[in-house]
N, C-alpha and C. Protein backbone atom coordinates (compact mmCIF):
# COMPACT_ATOMS: atom_id res chain seq x y z
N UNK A 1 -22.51 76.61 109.46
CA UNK A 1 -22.06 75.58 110.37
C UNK A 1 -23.06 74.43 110.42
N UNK A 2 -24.53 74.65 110.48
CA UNK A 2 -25.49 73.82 109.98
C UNK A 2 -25.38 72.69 109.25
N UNK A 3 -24.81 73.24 108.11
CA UNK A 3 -24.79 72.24 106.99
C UNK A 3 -23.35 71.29 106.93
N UNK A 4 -22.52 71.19 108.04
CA UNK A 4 -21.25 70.31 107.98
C UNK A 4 -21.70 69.53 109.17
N UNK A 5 -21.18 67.96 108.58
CA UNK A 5 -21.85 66.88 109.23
C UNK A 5 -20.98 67.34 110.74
N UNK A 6 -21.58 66.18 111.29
CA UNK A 6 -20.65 65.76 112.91
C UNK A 6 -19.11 65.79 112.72
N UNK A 7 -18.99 64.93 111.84
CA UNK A 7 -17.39 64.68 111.84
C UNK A 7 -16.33 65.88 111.38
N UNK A 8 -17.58 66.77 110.47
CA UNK A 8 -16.65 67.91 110.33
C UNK A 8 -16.71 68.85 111.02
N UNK A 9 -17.55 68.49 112.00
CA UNK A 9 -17.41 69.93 112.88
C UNK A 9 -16.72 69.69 113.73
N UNK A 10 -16.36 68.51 114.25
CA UNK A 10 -15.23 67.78 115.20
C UNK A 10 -13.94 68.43 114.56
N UNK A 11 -13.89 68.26 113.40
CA UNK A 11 -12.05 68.02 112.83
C UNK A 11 -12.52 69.90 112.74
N UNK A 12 -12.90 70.68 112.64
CA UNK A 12 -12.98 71.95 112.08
C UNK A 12 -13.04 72.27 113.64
N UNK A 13 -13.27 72.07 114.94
CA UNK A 13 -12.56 72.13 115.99
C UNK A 13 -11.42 72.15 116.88
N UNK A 14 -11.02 70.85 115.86
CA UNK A 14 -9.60 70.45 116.58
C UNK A 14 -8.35 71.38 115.50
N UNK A 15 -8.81 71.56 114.67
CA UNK A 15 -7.83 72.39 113.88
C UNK A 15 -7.56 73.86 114.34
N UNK A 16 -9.27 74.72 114.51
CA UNK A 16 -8.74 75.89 115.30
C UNK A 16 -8.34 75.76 116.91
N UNK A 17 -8.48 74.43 117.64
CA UNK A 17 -7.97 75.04 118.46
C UNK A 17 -6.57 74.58 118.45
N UNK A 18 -6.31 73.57 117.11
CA UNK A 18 -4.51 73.14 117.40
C UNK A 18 -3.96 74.61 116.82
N UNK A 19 -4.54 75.66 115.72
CA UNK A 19 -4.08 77.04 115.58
C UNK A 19 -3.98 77.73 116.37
N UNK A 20 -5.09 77.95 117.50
CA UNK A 20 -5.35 78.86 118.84
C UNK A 20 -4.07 78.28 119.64
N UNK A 21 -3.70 77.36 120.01
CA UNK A 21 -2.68 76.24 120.93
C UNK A 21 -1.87 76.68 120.41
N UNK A 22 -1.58 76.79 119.08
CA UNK A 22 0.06 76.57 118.59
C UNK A 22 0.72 78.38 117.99
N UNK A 23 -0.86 79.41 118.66
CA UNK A 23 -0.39 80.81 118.53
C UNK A 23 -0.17 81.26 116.67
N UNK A 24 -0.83 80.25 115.86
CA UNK A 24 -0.68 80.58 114.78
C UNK A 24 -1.85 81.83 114.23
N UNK A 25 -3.59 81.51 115.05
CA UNK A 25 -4.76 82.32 115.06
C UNK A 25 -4.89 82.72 116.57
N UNK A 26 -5.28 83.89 116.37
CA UNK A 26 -5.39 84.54 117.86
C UNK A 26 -7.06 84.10 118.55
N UNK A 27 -7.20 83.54 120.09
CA UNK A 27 -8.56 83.16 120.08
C UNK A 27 -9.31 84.36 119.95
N UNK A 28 -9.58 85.38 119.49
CA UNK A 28 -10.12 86.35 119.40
C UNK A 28 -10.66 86.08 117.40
N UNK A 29 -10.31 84.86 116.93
CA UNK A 29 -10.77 84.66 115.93
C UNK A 29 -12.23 84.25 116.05
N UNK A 30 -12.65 83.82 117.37
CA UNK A 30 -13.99 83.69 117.78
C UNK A 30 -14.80 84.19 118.01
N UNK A 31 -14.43 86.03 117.88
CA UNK A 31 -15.08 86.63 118.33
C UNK A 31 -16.60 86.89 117.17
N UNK A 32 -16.60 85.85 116.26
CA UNK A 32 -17.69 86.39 115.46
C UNK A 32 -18.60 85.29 116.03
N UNK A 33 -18.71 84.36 116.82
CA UNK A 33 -19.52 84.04 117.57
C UNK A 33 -20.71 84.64 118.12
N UNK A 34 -21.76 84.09 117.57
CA UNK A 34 -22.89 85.22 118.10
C UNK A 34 -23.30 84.29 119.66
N UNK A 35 -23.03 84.44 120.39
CA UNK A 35 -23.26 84.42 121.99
C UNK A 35 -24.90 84.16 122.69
N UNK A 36 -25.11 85.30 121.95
CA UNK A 36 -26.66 85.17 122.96
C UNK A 36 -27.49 83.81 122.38
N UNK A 37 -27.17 84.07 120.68
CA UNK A 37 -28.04 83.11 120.22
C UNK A 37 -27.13 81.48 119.98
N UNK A 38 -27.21 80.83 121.41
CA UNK A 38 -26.29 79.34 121.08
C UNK A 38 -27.50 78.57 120.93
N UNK A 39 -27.00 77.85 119.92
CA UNK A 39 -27.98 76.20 119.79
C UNK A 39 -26.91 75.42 120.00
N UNK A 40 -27.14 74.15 120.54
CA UNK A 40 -26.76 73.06 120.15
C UNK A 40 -25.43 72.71 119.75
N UNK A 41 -25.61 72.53 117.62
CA UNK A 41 -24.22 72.82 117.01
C UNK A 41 -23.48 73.92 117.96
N UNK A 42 -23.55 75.55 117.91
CA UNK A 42 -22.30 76.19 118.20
C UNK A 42 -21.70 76.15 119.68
N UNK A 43 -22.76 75.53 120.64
CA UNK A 43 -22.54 75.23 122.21
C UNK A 43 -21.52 73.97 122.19
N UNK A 44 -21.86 72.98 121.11
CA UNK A 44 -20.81 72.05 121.33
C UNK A 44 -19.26 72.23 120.84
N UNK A 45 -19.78 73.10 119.27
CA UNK A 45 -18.56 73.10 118.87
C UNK A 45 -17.36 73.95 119.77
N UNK A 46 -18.29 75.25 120.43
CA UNK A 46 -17.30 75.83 120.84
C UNK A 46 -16.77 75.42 122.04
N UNK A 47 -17.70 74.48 123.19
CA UNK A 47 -16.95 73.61 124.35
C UNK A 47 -15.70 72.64 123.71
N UNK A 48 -15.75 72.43 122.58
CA UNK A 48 -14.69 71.53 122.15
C UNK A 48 -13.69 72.36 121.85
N UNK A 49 -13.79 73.46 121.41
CA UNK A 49 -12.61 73.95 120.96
C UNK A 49 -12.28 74.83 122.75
N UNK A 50 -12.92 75.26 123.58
CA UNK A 50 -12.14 75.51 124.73
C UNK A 50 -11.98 74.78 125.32
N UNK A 51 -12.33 73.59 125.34
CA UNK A 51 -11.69 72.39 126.09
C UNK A 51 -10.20 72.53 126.01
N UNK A 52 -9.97 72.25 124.32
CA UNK A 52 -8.74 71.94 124.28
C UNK A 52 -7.88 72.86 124.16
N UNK A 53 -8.24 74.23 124.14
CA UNK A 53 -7.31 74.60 124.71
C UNK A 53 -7.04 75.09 126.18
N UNK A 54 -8.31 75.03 126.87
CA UNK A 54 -7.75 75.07 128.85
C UNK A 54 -7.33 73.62 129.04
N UNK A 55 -7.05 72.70 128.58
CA UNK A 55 -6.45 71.11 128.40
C UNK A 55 -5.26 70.85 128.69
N UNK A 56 -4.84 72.01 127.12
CA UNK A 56 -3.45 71.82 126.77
C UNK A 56 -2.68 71.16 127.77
N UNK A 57 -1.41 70.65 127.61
CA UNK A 57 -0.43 70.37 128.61
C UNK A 57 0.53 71.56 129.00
N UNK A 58 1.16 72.83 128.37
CA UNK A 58 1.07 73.84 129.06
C UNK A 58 0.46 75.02 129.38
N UNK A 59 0.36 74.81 130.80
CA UNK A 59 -0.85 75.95 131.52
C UNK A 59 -0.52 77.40 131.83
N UNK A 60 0.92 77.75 131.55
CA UNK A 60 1.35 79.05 130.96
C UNK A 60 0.87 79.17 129.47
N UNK A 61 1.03 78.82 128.79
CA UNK A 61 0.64 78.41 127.60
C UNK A 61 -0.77 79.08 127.21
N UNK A 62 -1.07 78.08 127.61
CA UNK A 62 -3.02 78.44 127.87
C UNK A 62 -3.38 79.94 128.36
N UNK A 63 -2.27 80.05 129.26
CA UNK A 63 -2.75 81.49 130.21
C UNK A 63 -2.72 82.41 129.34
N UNK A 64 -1.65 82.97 128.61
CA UNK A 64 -1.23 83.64 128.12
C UNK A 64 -2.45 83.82 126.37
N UNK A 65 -2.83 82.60 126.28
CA UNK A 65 -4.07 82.72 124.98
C UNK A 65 -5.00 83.94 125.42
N UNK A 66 -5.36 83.39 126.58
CA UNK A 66 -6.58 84.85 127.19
C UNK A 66 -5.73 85.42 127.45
N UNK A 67 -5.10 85.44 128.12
CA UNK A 67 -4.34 87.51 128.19
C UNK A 67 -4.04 88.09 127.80
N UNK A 68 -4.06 87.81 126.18
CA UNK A 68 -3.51 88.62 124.90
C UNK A 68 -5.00 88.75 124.49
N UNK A 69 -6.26 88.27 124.89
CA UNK A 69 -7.82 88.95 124.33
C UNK A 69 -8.01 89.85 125.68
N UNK A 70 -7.54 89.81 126.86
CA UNK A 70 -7.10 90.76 127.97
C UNK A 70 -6.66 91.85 127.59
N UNK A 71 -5.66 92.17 126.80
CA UNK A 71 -5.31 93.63 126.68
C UNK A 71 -5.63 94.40 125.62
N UNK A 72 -6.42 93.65 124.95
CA UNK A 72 -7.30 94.64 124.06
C UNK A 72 -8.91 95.14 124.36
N UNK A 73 -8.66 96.58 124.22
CA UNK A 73 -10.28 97.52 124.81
C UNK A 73 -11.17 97.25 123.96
N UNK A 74 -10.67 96.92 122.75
CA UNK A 74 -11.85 96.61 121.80
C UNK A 74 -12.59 95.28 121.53
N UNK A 75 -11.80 94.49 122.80
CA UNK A 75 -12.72 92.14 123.04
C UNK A 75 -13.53 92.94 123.80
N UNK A 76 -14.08 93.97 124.58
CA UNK A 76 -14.75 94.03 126.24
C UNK A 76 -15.70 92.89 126.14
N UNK A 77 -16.13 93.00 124.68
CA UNK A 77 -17.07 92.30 124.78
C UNK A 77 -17.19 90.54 124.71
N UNK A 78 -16.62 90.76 123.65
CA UNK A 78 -15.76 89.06 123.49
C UNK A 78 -15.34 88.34 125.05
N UNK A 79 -14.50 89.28 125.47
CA UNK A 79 -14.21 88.59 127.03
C UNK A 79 -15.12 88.19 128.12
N UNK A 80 -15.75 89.21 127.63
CA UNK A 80 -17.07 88.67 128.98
C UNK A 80 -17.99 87.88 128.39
N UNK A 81 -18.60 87.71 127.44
CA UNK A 81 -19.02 86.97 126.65
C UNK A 81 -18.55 85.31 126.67
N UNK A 82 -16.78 85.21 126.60
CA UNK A 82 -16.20 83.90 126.92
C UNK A 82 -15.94 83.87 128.34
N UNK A 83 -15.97 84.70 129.24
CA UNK A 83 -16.02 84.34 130.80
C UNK A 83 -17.65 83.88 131.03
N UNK A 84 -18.56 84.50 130.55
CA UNK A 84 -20.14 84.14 131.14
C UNK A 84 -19.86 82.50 130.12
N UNK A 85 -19.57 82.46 129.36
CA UNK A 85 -19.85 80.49 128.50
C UNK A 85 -19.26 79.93 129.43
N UNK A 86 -17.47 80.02 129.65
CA UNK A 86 -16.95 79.14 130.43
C UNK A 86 -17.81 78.89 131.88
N UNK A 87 -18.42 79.91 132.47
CA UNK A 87 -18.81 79.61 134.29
C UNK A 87 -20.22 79.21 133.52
N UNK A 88 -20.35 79.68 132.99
CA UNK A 88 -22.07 78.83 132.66
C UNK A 88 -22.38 77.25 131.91
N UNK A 89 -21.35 77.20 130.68
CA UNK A 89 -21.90 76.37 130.30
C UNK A 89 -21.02 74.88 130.44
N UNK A 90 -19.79 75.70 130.88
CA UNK A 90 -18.57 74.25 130.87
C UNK A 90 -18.41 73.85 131.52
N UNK A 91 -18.99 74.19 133.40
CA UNK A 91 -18.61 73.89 134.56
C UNK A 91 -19.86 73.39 135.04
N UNK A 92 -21.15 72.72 134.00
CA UNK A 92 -21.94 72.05 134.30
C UNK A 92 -21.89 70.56 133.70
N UNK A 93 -22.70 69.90 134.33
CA UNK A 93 -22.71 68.38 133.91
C UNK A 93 -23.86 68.39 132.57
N UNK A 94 -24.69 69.17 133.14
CA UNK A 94 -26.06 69.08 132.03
C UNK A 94 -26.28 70.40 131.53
N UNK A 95 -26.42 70.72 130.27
CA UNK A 95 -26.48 72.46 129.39
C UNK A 95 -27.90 72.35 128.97
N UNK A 96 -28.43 73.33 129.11
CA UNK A 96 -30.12 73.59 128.24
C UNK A 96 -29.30 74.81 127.69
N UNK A 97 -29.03 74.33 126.11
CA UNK A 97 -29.61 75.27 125.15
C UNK A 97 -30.76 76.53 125.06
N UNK A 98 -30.19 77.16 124.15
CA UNK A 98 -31.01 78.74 123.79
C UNK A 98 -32.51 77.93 123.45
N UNK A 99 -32.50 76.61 122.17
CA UNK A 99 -33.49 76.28 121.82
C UNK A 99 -34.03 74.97 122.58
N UNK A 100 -33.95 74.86 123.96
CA UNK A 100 -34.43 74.52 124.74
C UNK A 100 -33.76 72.81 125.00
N UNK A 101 -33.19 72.49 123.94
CA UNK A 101 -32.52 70.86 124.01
C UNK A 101 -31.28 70.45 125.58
N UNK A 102 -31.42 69.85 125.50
CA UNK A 102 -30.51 69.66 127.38
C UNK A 102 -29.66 68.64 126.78
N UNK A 103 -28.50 68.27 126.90
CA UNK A 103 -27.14 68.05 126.78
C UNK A 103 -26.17 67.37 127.28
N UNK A 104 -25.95 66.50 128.08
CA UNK A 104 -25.02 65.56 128.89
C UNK A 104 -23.80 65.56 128.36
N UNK A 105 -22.73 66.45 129.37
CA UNK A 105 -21.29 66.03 129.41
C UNK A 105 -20.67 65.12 129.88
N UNK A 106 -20.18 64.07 129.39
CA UNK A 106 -19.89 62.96 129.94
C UNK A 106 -18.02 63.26 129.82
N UNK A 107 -17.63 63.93 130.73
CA UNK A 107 -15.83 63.85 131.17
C UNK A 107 -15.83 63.12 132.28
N UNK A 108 -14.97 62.84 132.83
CA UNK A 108 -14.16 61.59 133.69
C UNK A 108 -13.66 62.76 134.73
N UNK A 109 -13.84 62.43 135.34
CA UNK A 109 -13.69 62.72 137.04
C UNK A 109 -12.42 64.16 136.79
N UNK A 110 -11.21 63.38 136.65
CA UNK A 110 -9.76 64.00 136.44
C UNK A 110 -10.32 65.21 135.48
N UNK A 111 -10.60 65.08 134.17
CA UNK A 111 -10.61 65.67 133.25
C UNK A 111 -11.48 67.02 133.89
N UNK A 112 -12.50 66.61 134.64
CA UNK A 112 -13.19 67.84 135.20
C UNK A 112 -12.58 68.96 136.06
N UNK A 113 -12.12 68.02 136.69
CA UNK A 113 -11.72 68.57 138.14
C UNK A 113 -10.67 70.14 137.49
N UNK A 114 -9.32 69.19 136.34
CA UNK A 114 -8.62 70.04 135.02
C UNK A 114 -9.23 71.12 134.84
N UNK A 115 -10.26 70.87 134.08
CA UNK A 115 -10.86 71.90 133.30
C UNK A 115 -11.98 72.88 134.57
N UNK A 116 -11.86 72.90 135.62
CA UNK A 116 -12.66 73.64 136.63
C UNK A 116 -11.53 74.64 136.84
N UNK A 117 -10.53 73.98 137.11
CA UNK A 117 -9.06 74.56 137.75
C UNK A 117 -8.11 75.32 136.34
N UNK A 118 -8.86 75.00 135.09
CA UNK A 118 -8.29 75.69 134.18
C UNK A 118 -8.90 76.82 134.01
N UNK A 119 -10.06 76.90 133.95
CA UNK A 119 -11.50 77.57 133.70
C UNK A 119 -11.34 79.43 134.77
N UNK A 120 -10.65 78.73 135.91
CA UNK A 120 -10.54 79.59 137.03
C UNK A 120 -9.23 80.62 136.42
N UNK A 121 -8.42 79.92 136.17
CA UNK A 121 -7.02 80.56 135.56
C UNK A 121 -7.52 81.33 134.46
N UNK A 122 -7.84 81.02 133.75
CA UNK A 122 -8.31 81.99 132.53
C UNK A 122 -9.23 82.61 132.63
N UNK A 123 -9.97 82.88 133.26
CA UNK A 123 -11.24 84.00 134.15
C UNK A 123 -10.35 84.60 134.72
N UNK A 124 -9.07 84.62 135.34
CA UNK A 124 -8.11 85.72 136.12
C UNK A 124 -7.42 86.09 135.04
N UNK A 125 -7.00 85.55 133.81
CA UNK A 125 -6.23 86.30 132.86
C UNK A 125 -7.17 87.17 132.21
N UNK A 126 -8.24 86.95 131.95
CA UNK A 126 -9.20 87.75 131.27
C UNK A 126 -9.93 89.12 132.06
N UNK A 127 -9.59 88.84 133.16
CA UNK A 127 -9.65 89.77 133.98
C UNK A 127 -8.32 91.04 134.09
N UNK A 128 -7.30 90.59 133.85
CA UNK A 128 -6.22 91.28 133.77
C UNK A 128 -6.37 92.38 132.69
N UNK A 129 -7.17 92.81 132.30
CA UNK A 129 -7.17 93.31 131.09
C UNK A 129 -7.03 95.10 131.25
N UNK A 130 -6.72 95.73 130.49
CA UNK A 130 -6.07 97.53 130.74
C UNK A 130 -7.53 98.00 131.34
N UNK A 131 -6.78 98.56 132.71
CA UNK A 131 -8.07 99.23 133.57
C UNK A 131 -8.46 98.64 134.80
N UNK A 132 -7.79 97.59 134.82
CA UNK A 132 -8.31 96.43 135.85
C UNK A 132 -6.90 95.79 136.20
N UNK A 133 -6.89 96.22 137.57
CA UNK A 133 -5.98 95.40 138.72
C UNK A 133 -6.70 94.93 139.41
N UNK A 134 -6.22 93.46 139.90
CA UNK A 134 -6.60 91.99 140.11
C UNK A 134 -5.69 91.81 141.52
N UNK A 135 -6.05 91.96 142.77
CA UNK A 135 -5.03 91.80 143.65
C UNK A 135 -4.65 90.20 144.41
């Protein structure tokens, strides 16, 4: 991932998540994401690709992406893994990186407020998962 400029890591974003969106790749294609160790590159790329899809314009839609990595025993990890990024790293204005670099999100008021209120919805679908009732 290193070695592909800016622009391709943009378009190599918007493609998996127009696949993840359009149910062609399951988001559980992410699960080779190594988590603990984020720099930079994979912190941005991967806020871009969950942006767009807690974005989307339908929010059943969206729901239903995590609740299908919900009912499998074998994401436990994957899921909590993408619940600790989303409350940690997407629902801040400013990110410090693993390798210490700090980060400015610059979204627009609306767009936040969206993605706080999306963020919440898909932390309850991911929660839904076999073993776990959610009352």
């Amino acid at each position: 991932m290193d070695s592909l400029t800016s622009q391709q890591r943009i378009n190599l974003a918007e493609l998996l998540s127009y696949y993840i969106n359009e149910k062609t790749l399951p988001l559980s294609c992410l699960k080779v994401i190594e988590f603990a160790e984020m720099d930079k590159v994979k912190l941005v790329f991967l806020n871009q690709i969950l942006s767009a899809i807690l974005l989307q314009d339908d929010e059943e839609s969206m729901q239903n992406i995590f609740t299908k990595v919900a009912m499998s025993e074998k994401l436990t990890l994957f899921r909590e893994s993408l619940r600790l990024f989303m409350g940690h790293f997407m629902l801040q204005s400013s990110i410090t990186t693993s390798d210490g670099e700090t980060l400015t999100l610059n979204e627009d008021e609306y767009l936040l407020d969206k993605l706080k209120s999306r963020i919440k919805v898909a932390d309850h679908s991911l929660l839904l998962g076999k073993g776990r009732v959610q009352l």
